[in-house]
Protein backbone atom coordinates (compact mmCIF):
# COMPACT_ATOMS: atom_id res chain seq x y z
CA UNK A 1 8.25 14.14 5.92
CA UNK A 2 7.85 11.26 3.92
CA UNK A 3 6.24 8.04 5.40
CA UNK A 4 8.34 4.79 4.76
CA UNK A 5 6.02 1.68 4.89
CA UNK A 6 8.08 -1.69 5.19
CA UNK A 7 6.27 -4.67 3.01
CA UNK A 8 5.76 -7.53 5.48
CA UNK A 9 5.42 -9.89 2.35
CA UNK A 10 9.17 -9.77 2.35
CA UNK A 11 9.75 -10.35 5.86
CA UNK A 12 10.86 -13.86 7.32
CA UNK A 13 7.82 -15.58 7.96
CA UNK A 14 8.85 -17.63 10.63
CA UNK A 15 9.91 -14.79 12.67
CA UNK A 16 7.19 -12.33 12.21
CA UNK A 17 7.26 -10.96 15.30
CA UNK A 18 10.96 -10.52 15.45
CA UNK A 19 10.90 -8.23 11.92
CA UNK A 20 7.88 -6.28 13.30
CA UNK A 21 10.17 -5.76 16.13
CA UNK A 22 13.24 -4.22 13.94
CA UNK A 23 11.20 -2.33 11.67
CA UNK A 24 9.43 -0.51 14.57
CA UNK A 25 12.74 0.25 16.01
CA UNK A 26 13.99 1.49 12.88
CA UNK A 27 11.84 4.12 13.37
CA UNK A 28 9.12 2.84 10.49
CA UNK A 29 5.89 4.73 9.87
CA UNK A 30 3.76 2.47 8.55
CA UNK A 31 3.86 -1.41 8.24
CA UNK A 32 1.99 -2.30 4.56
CA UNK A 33 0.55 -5.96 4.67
CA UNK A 34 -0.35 -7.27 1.21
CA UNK A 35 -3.32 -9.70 0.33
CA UNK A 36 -3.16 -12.14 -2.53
CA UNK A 37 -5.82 -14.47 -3.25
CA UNK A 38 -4.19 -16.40 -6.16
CA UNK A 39 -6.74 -15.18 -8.54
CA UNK A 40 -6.33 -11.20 -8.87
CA UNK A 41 -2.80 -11.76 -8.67
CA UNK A 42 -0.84 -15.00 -9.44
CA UNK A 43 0.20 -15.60 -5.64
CA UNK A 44 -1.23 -16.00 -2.31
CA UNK A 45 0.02 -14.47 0.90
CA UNK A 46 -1.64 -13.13 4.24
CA UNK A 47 -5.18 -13.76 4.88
CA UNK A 48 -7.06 -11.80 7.70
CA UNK A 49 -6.04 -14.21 10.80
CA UNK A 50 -2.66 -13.17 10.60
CA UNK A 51 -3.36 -9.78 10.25
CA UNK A 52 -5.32 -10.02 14.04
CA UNK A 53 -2.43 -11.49 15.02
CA UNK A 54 0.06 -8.84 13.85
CA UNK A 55 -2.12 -6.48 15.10
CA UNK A 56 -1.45 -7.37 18.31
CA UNK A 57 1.92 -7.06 18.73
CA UNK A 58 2.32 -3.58 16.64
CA UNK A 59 1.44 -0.19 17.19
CA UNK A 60 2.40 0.66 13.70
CA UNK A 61 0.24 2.06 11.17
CA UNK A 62 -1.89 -0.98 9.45
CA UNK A 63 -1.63 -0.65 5.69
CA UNK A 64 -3.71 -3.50 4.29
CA UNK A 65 -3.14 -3.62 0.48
CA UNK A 66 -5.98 -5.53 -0.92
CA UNK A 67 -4.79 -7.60 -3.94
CA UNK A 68 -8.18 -9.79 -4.54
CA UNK A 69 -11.26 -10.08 -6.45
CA UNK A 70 -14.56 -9.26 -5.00
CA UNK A 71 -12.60 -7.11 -1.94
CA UNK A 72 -16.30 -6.27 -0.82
CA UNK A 73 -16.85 -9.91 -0.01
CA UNK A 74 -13.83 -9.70 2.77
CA UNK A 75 -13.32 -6.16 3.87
CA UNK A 76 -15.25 -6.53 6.81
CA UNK A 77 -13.00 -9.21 8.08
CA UNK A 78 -10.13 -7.37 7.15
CA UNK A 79 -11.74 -4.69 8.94
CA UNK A 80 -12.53 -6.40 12.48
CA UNK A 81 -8.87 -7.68 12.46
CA UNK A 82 -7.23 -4.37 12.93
CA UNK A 83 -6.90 -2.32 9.55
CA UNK A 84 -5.92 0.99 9.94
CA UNK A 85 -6.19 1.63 5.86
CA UNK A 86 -7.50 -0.61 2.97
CA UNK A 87 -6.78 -0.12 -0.44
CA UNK A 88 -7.91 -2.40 -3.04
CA UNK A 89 -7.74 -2.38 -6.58
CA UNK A 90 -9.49 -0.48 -9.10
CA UNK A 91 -9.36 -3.42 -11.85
CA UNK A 92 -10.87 -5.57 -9.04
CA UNK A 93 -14.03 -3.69 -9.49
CA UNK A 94 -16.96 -4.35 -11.59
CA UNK A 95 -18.48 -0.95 -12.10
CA UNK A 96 -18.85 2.86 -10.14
CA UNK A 97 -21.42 1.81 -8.45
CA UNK A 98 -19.85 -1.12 -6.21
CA UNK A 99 -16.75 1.17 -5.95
CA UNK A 100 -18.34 3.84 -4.35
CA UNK A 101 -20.44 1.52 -2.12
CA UNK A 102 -16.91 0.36 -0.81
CA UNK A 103 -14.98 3.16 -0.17
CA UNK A 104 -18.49 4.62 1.69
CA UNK A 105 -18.48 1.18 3.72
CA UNK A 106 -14.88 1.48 4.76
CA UNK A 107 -15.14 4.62 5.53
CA UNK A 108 -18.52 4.00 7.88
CA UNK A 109 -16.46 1.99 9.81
CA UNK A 110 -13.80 4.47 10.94
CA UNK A 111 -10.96 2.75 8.87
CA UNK A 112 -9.22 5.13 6.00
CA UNK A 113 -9.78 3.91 2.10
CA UNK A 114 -7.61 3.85 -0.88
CA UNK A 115 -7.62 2.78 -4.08
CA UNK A 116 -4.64 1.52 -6.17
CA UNK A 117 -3.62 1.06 -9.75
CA UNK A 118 -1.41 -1.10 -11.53
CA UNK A 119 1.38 -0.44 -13.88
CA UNK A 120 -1.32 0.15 -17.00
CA UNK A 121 -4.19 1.46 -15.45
CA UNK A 122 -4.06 5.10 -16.18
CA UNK A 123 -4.86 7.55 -13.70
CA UNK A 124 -7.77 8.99 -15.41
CA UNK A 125 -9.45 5.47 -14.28
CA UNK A 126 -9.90 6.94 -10.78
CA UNK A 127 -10.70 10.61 -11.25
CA UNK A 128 -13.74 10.13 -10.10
CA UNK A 129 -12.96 8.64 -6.83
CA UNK A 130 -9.96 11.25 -5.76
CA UNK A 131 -11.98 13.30 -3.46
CA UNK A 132 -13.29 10.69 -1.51
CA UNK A 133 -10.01 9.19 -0.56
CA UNK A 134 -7.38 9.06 1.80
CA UNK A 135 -4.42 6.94 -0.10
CA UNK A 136 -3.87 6.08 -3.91
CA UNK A 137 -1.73 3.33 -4.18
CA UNK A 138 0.74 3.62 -7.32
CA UNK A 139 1.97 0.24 -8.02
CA UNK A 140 5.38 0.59 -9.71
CA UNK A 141 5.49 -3.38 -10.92
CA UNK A 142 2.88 -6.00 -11.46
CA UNK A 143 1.47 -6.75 -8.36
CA UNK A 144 2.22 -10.67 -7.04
CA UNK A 145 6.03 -10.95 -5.73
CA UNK A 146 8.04 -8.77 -4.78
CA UNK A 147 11.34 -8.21 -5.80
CA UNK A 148 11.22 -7.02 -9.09
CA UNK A 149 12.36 -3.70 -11.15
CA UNK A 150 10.72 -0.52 -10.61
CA UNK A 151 8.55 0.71 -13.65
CA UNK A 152 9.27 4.25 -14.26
CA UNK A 153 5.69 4.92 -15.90
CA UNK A 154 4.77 5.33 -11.97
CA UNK A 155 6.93 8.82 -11.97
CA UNK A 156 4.32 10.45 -13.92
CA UNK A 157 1.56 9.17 -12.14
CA UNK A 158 2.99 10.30 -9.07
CA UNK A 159 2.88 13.45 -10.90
CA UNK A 160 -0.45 13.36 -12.04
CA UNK A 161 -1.69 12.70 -9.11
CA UNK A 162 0.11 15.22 -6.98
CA UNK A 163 -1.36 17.68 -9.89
CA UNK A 164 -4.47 17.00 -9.41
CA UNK A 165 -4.53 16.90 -5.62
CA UNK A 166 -3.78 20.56 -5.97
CA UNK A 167 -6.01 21.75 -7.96
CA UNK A 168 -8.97 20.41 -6.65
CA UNK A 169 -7.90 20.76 -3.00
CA UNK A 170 -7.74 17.05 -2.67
CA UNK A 171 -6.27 15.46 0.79
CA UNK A 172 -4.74 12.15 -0.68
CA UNK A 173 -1.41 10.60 0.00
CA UNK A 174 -0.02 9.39 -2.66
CA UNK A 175 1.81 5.76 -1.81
CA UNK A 176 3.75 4.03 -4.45
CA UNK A 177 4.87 0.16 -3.88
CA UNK A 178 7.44 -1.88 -5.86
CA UNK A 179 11.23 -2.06 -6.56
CA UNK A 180 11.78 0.63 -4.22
CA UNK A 181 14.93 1.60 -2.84
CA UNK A 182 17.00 4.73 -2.07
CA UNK A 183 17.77 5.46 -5.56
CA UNK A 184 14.03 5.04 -6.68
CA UNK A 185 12.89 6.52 -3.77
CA UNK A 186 14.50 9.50 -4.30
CA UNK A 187 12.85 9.88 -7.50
CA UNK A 188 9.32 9.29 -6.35
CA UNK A 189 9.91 11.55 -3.41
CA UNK A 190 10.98 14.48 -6.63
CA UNK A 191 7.90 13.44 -8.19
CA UNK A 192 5.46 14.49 -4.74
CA UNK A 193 5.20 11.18 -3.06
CA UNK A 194 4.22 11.01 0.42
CA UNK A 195 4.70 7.03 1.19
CA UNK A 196 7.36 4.60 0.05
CA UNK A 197 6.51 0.77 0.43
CA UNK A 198 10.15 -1.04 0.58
CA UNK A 199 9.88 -4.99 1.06
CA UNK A 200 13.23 -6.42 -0.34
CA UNK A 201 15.04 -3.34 0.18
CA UNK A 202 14.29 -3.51 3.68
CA UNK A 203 13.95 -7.06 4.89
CA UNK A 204 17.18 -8.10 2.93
CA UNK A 205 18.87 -5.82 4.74
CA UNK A 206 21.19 -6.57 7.86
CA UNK A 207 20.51 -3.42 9.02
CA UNK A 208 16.95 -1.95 9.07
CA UNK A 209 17.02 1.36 10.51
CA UNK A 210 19.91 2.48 7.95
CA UNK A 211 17.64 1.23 4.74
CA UNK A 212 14.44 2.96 6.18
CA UNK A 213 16.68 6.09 7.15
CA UNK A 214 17.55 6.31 3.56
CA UNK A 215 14.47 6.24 2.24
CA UNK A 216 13.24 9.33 4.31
């Protein structure tokens, strides 16, 4: 069954607790919580105070998506405020050696890793990483708002990746975030996805549990 992870960056910020609410009821699996620094990407959002706070009135899945330089400088915090995953970026990362040191850290500390990759990044940039994780995070637009048009180049990525999972007896999920909505979620979930990240789709919605019904 696929996993449907609402984006809280699309939510109503002044009634965070309300959206939570819906979402939950709506029978969603996950709740993805982006972090934007205003350097990696050009936009800031959630930092890890709000993420305590979120924690604590959710039972849903924590999906911290990791949009920042240096994420080894912050996991930690992101870490002892509830995270149930982090994924951060692969272009974020200096070389193999750092990148291995995080995913090992993360993992130490009993919260599940992934890595993601934006729209150019090909696949082959994290082959060497696949076994060790849990989630790879196909972004399907340039990371920073939400909102826009789903980039198809993240069908055959989705591919890949489900590929390559087989073969080498992998246990990934395979996530993909951005411009997501029944119509491209139906073709992600043809090309072996296993989570769908809606924001807009969602949270613009009047009705919640019909939009994350139709993603499933």
């Amino acid at each position: 069954m696929i996993k449907v992870a609402p984006s809280l960056l699309s939510a109503n910020f002044a009634c965070l607790k309300d959206d939570i609410e819906k979402i939950e009821n709506g029978k969603a699996d996950w709740l993805h919580y982006d972090v934007m620094d205003g350097h990696f990407v050009p936009n800031i959002s959630f930092g890890y105070s709000i993420l305590k706070d979120v924690s604590k009135v959710t039972n849903l899945f924590l999906d911290v998506h990791l949009m920042i330089s240096e994420p080894q400088k912050y996991v930690d915090e992101f870490i002892k405020s509830g995270a149930n995953l982090i994924v951060f970026h692969i272009e974020a990362m200096e070389n193999k050696e750092d990148t291995l040191a995080l995913i090992h850290h993360i993992k130490e500390n009993n919260v599940q890793v992934g890595i993601s990759i934006k729209p150019n990044t090909p696949v082959d940039a994290i082959q060497d990483y696949l076994s060790l994780l849990d989630v790879v995070l196909v972004m399907s637009v340039e990371p920073g708002f939400g909102g826009q048009s789903f980039k198809e180049i993240a069908l055959d990525k989705i591919k890949d990746l489900a590929t390559r999972r087989k073969e080498n007896s992998a246990h990934y999920l395979i996530e993909v975030d951005g411009g997501i909505n029944a119509t491209t979620g139906k073709q992600c979930k043809d090309a072996g996805v296993d989570v769908l990240v809606a924001g807009s789709y969602v949270f613009n919605s009047d009705d919640y549990t019909q939009r994350i019904t139709s993603l499933k």
